[in-house]
C-alpha atoms as a PDB file:
ATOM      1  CA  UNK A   1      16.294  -1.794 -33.443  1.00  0.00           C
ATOM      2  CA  UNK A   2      14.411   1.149 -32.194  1.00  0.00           C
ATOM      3  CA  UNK A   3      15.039   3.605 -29.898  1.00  0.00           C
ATOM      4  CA  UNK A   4      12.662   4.282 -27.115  1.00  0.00           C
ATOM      5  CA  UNK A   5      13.005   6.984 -24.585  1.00  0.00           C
ATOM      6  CA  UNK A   6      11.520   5.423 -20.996  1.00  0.00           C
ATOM      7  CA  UNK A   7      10.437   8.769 -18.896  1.00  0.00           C
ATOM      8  CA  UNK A   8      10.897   7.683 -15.197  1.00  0.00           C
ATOM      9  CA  UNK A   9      13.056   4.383 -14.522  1.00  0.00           C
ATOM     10  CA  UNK A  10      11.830   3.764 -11.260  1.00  0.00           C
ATOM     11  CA  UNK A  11      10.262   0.502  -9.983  1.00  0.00           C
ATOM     12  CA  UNK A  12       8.805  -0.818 -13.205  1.00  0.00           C
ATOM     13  CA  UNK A  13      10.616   1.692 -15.710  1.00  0.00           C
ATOM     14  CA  UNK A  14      14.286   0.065 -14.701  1.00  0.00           C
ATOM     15  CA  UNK A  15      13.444  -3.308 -15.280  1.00  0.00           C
ATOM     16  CA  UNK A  16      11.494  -2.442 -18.509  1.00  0.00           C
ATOM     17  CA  UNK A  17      14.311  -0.560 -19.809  1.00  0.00           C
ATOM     18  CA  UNK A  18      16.984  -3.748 -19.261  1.00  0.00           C
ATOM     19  CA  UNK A  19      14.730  -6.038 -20.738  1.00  0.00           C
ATOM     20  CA  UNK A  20      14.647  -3.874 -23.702  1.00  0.00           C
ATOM     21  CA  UNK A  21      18.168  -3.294 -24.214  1.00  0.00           C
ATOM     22  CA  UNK A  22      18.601  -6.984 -23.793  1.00  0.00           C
ATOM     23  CA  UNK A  23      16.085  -7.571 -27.257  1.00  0.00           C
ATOM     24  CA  UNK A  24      18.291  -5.152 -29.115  1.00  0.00           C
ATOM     25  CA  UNK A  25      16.320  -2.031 -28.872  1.00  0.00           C
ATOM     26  CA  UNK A  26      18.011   1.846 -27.766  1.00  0.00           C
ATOM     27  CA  UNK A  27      16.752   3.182 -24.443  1.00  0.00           C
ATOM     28  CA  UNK A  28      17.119   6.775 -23.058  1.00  0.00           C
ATOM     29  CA  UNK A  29      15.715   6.483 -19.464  1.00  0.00           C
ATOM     30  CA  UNK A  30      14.969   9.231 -16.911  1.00  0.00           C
ATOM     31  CA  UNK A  31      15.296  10.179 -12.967  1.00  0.00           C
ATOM     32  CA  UNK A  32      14.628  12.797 -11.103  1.00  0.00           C
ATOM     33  CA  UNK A  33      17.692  11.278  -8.756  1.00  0.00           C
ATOM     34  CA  UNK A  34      21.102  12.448  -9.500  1.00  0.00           C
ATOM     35  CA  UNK A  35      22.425   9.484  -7.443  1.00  0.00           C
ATOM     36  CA  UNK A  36      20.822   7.054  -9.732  1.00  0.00           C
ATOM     37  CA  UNK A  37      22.383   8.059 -13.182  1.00  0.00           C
ATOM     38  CA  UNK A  38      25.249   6.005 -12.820  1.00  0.00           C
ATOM     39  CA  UNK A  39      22.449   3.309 -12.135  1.00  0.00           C
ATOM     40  CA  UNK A  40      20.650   4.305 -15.146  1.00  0.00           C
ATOM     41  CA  UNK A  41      24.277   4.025 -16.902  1.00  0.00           C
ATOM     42  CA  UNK A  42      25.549   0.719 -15.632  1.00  0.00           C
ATOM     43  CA  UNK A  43      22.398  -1.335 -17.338  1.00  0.00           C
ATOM     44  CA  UNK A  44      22.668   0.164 -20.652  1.00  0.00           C
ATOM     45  CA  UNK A  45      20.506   2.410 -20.454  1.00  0.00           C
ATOM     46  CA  UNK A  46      21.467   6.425 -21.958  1.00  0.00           C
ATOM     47  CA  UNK A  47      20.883   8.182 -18.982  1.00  0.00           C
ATOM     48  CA  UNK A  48      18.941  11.875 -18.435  1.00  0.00           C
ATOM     49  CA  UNK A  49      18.117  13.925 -15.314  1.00  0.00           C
ATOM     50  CA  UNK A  50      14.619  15.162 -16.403  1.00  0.00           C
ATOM     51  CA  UNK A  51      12.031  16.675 -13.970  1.00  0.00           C
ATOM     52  CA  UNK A  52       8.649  17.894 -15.035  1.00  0.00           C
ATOM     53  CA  UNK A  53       7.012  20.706 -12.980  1.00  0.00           C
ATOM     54  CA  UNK A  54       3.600  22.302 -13.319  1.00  0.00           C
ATOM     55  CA  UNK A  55       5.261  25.288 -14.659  1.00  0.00           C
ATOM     56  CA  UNK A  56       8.167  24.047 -16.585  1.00  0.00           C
ATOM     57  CA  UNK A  57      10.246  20.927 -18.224  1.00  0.00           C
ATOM     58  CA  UNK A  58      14.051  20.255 -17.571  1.00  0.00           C
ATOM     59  CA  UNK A  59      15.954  22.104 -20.602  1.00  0.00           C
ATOM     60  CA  UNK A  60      17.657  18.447 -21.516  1.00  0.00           C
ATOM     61  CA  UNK A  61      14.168  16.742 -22.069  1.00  0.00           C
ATOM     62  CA  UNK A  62      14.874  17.770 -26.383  1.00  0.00           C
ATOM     63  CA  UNK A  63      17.833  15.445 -25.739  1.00  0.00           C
ATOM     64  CA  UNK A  64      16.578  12.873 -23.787  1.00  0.00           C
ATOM     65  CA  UNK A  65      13.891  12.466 -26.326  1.00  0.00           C
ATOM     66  CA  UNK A  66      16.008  13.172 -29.299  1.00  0.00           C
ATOM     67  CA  UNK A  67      15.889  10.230 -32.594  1.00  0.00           C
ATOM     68  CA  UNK A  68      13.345   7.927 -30.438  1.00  0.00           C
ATOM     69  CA  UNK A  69      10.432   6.747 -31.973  1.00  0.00           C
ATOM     70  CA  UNK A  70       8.593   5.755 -29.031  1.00  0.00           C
ATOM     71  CA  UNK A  71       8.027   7.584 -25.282  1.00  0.00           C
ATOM     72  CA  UNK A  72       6.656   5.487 -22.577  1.00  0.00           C
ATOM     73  CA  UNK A  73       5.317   7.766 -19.772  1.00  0.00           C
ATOM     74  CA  UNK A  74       6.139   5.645 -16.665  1.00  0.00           C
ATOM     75  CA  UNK A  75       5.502   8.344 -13.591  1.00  0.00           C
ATOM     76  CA  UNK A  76       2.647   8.341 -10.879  1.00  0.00           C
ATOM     77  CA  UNK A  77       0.929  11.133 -10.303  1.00  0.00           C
ATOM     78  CA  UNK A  78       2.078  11.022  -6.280  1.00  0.00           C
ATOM     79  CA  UNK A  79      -0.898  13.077  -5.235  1.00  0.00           C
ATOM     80  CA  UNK A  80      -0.612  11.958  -1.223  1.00  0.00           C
ATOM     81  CA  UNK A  81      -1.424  15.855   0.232  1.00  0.00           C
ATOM     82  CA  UNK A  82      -3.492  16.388   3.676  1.00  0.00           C
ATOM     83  CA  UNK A  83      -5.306  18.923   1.656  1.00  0.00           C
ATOM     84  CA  UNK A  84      -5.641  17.394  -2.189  1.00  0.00           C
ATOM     85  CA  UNK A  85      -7.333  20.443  -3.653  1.00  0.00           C
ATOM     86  CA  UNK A  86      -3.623  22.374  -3.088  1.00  0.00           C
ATOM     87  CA  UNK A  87      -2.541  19.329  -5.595  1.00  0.00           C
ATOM     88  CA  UNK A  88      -5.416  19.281  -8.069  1.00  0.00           C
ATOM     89  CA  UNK A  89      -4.113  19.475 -11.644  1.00  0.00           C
ATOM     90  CA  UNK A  90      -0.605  19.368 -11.094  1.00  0.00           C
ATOM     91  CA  UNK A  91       0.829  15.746 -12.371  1.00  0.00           C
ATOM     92  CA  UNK A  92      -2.131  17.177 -15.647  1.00  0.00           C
ATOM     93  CA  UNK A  93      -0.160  20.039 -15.803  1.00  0.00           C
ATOM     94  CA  UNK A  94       3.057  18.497 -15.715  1.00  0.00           C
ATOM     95  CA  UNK A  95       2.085  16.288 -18.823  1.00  0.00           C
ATOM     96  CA  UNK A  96       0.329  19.222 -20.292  1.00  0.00           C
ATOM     97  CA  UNK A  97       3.728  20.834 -19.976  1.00  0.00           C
ATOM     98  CA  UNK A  98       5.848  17.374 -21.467  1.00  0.00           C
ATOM     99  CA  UNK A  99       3.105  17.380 -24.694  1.00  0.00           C
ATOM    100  CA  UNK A 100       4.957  20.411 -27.052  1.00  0.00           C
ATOM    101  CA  UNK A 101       8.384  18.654 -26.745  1.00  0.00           C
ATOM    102  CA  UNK A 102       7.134  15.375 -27.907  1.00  0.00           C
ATOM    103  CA  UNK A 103       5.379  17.166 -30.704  1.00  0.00           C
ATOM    104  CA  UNK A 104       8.615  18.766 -31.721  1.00  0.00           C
ATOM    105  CA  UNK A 105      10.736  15.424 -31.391  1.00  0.00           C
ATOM    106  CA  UNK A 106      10.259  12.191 -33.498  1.00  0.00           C
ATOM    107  CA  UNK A 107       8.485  10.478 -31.171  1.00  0.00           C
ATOM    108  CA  UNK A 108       5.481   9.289 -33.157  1.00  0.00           C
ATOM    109  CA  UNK A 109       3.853   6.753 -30.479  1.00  0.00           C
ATOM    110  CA  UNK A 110       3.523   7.320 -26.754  1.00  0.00           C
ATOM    111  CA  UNK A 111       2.533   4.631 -24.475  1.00  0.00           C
ATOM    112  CA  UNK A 112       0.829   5.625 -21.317  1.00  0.00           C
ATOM    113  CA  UNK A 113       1.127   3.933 -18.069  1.00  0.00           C
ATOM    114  CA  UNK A 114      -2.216   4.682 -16.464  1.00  0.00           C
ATOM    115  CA  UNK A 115      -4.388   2.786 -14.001  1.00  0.00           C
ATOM    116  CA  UNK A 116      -7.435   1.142 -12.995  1.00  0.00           C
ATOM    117  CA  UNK A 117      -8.134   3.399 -10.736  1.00  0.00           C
ATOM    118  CA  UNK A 118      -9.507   5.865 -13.955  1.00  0.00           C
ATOM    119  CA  UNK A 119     -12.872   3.299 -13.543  1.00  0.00           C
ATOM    120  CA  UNK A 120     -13.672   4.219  -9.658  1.00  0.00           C
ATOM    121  CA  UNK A 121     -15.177   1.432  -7.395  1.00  0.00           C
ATOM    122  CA  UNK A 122     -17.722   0.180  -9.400  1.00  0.00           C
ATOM    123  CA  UNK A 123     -19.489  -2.727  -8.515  1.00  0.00           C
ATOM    124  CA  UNK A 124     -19.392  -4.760 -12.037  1.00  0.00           C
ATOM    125  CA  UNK A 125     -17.374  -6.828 -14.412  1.00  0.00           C
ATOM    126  CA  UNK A 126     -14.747  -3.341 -15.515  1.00  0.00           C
ATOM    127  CA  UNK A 127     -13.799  -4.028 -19.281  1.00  0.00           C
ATOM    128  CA  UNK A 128     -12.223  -0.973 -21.850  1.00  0.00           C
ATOM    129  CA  UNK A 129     -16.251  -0.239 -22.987  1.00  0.00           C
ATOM    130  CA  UNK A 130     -16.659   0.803 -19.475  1.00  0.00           C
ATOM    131  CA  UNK A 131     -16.866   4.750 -18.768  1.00  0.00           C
ATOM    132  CA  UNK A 132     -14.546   5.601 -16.649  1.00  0.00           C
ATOM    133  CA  UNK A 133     -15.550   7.197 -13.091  1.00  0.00           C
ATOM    134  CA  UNK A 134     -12.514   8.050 -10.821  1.00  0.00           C
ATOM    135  CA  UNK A 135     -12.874   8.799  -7.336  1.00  0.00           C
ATOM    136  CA  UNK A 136      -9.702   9.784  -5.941  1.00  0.00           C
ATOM    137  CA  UNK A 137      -7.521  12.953  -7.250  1.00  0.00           C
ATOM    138  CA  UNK A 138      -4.714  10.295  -8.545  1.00  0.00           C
ATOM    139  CA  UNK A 139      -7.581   8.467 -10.905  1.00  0.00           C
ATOM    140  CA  UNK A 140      -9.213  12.058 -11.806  1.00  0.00           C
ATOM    141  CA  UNK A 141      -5.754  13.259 -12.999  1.00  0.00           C
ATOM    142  CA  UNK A 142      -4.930   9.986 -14.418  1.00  0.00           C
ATOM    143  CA  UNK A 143      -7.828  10.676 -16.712  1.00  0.00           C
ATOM    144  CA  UNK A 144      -7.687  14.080 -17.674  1.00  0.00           C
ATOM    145  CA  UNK A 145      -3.722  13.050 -18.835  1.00  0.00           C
ATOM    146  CA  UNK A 146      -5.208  10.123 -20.773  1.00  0.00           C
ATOM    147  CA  UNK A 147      -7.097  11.981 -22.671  1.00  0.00           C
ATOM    148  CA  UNK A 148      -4.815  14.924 -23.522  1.00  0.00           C
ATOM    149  CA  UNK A 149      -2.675  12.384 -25.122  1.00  0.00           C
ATOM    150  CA  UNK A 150      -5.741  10.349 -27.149  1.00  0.00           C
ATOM    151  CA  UNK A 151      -6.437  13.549 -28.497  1.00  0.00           C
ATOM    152  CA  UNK A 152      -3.147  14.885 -29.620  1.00  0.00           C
ATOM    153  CA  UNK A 153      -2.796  14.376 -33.274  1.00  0.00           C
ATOM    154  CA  UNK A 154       1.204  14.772 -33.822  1.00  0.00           C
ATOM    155  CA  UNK A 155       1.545  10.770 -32.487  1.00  0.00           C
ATOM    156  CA  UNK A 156      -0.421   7.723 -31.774  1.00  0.00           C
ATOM    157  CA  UNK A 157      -1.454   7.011 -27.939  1.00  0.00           C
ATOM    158  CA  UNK A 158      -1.409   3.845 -26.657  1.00  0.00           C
ATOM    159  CA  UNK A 159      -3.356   3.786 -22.512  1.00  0.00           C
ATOM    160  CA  UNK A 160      -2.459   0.894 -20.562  1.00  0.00           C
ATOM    161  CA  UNK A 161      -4.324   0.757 -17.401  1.00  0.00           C
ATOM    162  CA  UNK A 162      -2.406  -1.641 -15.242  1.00  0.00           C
ATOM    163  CA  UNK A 163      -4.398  -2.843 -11.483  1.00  0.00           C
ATOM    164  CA  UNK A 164      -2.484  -3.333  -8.448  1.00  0.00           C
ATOM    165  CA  UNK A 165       1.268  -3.895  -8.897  1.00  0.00           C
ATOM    166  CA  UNK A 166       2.835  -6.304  -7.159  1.00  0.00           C
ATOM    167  CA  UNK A 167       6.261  -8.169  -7.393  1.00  0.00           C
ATOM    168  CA  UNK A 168       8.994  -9.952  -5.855  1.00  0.00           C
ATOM    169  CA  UNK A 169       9.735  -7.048  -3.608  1.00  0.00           C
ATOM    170  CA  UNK A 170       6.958  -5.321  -3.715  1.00  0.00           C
ATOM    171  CA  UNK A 171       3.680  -7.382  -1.858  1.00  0.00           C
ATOM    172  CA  UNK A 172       0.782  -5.417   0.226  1.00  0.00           C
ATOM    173  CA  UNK A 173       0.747  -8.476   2.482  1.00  0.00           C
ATOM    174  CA  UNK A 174       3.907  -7.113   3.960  1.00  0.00           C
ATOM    175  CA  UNK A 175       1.781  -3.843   5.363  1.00  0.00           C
ATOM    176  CA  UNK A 176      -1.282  -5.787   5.279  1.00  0.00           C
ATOM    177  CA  UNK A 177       0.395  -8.257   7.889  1.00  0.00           C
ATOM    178  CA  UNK A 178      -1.043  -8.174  11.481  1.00  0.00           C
ATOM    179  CA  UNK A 179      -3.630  -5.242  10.786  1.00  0.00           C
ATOM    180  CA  UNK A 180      -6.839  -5.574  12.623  1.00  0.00           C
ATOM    181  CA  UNK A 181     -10.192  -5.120  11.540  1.00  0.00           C
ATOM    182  CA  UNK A 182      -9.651  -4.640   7.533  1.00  0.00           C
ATOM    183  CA  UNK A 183     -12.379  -3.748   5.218  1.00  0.00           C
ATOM    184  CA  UNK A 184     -13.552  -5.232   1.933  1.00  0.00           C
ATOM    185  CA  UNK A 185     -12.574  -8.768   2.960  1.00  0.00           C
ATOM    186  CA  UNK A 186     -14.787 -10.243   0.081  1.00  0.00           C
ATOM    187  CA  UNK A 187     -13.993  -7.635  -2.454  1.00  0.00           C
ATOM    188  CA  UNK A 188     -12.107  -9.213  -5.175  1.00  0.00           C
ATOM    189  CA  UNK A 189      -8.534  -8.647  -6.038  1.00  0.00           C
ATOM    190  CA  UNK A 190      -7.505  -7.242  -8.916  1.00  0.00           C
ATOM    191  CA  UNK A 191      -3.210  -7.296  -9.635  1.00  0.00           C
ATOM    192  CA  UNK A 192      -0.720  -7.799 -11.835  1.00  0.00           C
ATOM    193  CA  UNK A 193       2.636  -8.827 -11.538  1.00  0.00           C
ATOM    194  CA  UNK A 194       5.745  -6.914 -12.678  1.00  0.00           C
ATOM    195  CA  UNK A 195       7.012  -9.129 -14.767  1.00  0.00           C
ATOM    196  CA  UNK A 196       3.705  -9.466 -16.993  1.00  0.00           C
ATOM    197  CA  UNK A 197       4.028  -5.488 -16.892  1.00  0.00           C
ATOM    198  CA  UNK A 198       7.208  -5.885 -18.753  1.00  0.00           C
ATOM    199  CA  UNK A 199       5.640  -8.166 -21.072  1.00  0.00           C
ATOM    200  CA  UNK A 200       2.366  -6.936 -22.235  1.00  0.00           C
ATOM    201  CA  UNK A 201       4.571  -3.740 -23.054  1.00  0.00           C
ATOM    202  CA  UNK A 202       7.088  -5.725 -24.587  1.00  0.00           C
ATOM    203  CA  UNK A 203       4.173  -7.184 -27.057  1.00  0.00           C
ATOM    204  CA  UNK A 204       2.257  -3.615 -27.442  1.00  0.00           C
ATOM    205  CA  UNK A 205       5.429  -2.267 -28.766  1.00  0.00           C
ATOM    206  CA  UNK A 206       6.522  -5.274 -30.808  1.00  0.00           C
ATOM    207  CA  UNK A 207       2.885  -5.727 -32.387  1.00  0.00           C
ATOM    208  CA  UNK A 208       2.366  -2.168 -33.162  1.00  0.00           C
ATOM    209  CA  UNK A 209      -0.973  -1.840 -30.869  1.00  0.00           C
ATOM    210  CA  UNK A 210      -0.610   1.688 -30.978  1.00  0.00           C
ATOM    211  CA  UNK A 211      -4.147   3.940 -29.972  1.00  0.00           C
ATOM    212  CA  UNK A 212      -5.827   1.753 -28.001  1.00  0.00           C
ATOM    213  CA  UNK A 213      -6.643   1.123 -24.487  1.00  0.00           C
ATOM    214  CA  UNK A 214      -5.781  -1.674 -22.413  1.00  0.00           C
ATOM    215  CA  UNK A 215      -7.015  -2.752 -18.799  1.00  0.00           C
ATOM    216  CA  UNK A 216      -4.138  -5.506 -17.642  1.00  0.00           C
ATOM    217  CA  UNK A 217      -4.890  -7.094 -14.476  1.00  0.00           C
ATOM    218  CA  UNK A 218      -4.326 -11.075 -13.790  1.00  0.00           C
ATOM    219  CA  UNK A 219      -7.509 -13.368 -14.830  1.00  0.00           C
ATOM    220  CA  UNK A 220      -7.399 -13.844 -11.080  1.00  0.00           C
ATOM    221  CA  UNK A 221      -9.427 -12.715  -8.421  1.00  0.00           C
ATOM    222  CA  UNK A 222      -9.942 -14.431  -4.912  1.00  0.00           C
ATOM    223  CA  UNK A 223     -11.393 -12.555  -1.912  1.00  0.00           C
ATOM    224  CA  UNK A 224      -8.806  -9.807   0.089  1.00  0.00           C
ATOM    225  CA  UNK A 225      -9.516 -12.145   2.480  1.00  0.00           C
ATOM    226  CA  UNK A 226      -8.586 -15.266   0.954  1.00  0.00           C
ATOM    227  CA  UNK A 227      -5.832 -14.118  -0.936  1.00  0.00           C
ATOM    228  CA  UNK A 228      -3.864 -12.068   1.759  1.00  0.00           C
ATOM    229  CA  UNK A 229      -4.323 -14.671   4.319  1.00  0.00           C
ATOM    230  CA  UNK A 230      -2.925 -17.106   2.253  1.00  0.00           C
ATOM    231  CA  UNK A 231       0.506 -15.030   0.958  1.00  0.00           C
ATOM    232  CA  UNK A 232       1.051 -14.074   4.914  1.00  0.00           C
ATOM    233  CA  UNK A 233       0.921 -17.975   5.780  1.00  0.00           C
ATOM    234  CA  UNK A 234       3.256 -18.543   2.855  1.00  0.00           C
ATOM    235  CA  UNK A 235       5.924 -15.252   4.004  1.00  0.00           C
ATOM    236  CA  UNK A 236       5.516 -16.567   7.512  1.00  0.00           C
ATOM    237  CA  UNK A 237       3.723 -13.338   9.047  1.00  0.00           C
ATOM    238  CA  UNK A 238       1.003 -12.695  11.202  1.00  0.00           C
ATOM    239  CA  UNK A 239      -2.170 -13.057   9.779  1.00  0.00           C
ATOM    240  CA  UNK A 240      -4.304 -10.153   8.609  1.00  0.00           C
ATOM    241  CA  UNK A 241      -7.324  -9.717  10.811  1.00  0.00           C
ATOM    242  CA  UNK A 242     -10.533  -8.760   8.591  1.00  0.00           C
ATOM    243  CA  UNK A 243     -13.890  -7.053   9.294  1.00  0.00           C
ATOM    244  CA  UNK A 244     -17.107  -9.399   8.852  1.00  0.00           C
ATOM    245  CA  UNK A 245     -18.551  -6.446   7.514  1.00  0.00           C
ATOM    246  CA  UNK A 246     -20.134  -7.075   3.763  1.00  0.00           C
ATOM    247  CA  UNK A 247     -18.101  -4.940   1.086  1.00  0.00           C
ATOM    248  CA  UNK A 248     -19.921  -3.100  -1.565  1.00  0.00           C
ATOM    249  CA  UNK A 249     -17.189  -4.015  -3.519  1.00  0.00           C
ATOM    250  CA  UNK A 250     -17.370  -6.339  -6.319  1.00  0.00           C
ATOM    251  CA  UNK A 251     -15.412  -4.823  -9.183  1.00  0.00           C
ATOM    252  CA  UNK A 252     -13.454  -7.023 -11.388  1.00  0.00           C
ATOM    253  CA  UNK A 253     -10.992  -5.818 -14.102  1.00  0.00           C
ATOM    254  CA  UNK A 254     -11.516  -8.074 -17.439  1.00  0.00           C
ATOM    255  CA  UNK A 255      -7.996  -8.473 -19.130  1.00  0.00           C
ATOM    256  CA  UNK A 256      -9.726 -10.102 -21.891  1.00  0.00           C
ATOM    257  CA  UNK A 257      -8.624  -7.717 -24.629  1.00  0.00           C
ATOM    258  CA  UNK A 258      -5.226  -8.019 -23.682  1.00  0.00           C
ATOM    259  CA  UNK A 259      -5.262 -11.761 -24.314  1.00  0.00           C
ATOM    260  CA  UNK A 260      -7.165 -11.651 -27.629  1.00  0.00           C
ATOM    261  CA  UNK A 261      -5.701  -8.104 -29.209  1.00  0.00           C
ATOM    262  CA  UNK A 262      -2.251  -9.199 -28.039  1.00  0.00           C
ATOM    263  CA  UNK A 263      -2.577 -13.605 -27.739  1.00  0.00           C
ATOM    264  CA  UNK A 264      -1.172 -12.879 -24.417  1.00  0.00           C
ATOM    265  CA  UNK A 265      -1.331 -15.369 -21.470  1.00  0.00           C
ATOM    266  CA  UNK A 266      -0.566 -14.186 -17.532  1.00  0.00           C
ATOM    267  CA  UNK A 267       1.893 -15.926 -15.538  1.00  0.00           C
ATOM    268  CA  UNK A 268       0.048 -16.726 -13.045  1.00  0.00           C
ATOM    269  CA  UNK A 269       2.916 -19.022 -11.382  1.00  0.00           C
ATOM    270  CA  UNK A 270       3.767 -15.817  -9.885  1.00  0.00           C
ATOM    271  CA  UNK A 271       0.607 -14.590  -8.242  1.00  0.00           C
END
């Protein structure tokens, strides 16, 4: 068994944390929602109200990280702002902030839920060799975190850079559906489904893949166009409406280290 402390059980975080529990393992999870403790409480899971500001860490974080081996940072940066430079360095602060309690605790690995987004919108075949080159504040931030953590010396850092996240009740079709004139209709897609999320975690924690990095997005990649038109036909909704305007888009994230490093294969039944 090992105990793993899961900071932010929200969309993917929950659903980690059951699955988890379920293969024997100890989970302390977090949320920033009083209302969902009881949540947090009824699936197992040892429950903590922790919030991380820019200038300080909830006082019960020693506790919620207290006898776990492992920390899996599972919380987006949220950097949404009319004016982003009032946000610049904040969710970076916030784990600069987290960093001296996980030194102090025995939490020698930390696995770090990142994105693809750390690589930009380059037009090429994205792999880990790749240098990243965010453009938006979320990937810039994203980075800087990333690399705070690599560098850190008191536990190994695992980054796993997951594309777009989709699941049962989460699809973009559903705000996709009916828009008019939508860019990048031949840009290829690049997602990965929650429950292959769960797994490829699952695996980086059972094998011991601990500092690496890991791009995880499905080996599958049709047009916007293509792809979104179909799921809408097969929810039922109105049809996308897409811009015959050529995209300059033509990045593809390569999950190919995931399935060698890890002998992983993607479910893609669900996509």
């Amino acid at each position: 068994m090992t105990k793993i402390s899961i900071l932010g059980c929200g969309w993917l975080g929950l659903p980690l944390a059951k699955r988890l529990i379920e293969k024997g393992n100890s989970v302390n999870g977090s949320t920033t929602s009083e209302n969902k403790l009881p949540i947090l409480k009824d699936a197992g899971i040892n429950p903590f109200l922790v919030t991380l500001e820019s200038e300080s860490v909830s006082e019960n974080i020693n506790a919620f990280l207290a006898e776990s081996e492992v920390l899996i940072i599972d919380i987006p940066p949220k950097l949404r702002a009319v004016n982003p430079d009032s946000e610049k360095k904040v969710f970076v602060e916030k784990i600069k902030n987290l960093i001296p309690f996980v030194e102090k605790s025995s939490v020698k690995k930390v696995l770090f839920i990142s994105s693809t987004s750390v690589y930009g919108d380059e037009n090429d075949l994205i792999t880990e060799e790749t240098t990243p080159n965010p453009e938006t504040e979320s990937g810039k931030q994203l980075l800087l975190a990333e690399e705070m953590l690599q560098k850190n010396q008191n536990f190994k850092t695992t980054i796993l850079r997951f594309g777009g996240l989709i699941g049962k009740d989460r699809h973009p079709v559903t705000s996709l559906s009916g828009k008019e004139n939508l860019a990048n209709a031949d840009a290829p897609v690049n997602l990965i489904h929650q429950n292959d999320c769960i797994n490829i975690i699952e695996e980086i924690i059972n094998q011991s893949k601990w500092n690496e990095v890991f791009n995880a997005s499905a080996p599958f990649h049709p047009t916007r166009k293509d792809y979104y038109t179909e799921k809408a036909k097969e929810q039922n909704l109105i049809l996308p409406n897409f811009s015959a305007e050529k995209s300059n888009s033509r990045k593809v994230i390569s999950s190919k280290k995931i399935e060698t490093v890890l002998d992983y294969q993607f479910k893609l039944e669900n996509y």
